[in-house]
Protein backbone atom coordinates (compact mmCIF):
# COMPACT_ATOMS: atom_id res chain seq x y z
CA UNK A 1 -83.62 144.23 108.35
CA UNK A 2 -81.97 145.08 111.36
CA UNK A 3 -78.16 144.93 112.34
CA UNK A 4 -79.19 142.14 115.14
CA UNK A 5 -80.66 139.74 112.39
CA UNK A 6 -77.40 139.56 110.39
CA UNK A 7 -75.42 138.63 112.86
CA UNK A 8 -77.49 135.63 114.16
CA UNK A 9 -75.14 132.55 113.61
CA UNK A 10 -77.33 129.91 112.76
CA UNK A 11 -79.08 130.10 109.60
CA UNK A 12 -82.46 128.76 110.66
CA UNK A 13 -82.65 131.37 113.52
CA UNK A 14 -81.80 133.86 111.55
CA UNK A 15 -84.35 132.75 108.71
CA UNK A 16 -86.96 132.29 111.32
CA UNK A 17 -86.63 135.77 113.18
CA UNK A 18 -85.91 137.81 109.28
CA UNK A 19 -89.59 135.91 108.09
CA UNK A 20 -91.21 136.73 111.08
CA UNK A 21 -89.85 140.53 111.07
CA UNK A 22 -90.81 140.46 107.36
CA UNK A 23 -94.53 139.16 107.70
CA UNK A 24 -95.34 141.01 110.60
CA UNK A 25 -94.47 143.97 108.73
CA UNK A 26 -96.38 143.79 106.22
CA UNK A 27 -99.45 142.95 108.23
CA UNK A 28 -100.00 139.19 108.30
CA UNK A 29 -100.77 138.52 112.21
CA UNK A 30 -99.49 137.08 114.85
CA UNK A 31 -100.65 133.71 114.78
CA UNK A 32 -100.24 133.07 110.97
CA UNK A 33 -96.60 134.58 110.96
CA UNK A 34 -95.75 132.09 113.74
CA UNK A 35 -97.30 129.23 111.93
CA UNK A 36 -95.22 130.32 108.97
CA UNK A 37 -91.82 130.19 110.86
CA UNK A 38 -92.54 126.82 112.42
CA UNK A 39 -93.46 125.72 109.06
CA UNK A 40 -89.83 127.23 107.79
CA UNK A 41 -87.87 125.61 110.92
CA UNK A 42 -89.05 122.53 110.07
CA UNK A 43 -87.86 122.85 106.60
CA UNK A 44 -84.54 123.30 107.98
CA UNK A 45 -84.54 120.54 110.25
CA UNK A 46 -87.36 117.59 108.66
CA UNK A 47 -86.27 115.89 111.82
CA UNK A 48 -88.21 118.48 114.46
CA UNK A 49 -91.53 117.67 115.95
CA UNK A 50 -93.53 120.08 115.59
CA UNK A 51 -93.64 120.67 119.14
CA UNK A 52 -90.04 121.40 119.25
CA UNK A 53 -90.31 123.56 116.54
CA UNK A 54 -93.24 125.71 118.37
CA UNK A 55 -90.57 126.04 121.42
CA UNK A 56 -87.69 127.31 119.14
CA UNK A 57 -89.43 129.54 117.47
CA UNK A 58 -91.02 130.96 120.03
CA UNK A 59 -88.27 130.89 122.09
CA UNK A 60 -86.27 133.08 119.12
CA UNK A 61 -89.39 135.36 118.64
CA UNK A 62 -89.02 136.05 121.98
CA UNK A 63 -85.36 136.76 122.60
CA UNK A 64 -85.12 138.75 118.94
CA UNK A 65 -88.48 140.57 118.75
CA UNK A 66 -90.03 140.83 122.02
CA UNK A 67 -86.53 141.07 124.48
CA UNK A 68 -84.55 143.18 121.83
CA UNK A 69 -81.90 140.59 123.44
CA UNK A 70 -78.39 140.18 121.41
CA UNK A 71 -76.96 137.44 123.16
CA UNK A 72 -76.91 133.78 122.41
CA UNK A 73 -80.03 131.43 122.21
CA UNK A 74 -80.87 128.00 123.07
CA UNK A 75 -81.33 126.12 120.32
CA UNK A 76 -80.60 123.71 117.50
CA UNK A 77 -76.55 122.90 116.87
CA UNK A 78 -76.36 123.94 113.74
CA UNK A 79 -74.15 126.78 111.66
């Protein structure tokens, strides 16, 4: 995966955005591959509505894949 993706600091970011990267690449769509990482957020953090987890993920699918932005994200407080 790319050198962005390995330097994400939290792990569920960076195991949302490296899944996402991963299905989309080898064809699963859109829809399904988002439904996937909210799915895997939520594994992280059991606590997350599923409306939260929709907004984080999308939010990091957006920064990561769509912005090609390095910076920080909003987010959960984990490490």
């Amino acid at each position: 995966m790319g050198r962005e993706t390995s330097q994400i600091a939290r792990r569920c970011e960076r195991a949302v955005v490296m899944a996402y990267r991963e299905l989309r690449a080898v064809g699963t769509a859109d829809i399904e591959a988002f439904s996937a990482c909210t799915t895997l957020y939520r594994i992280h953090h059991p606590e997350a509505s599923v409306s939260e987890a929709r907004l984080l993920v999308s939010e990091w699918i957006d920064h990561h894949m769509i912005r090609n932005a390095t910076g920080p994200t909003a987010g959960c407080e984990c490490d």
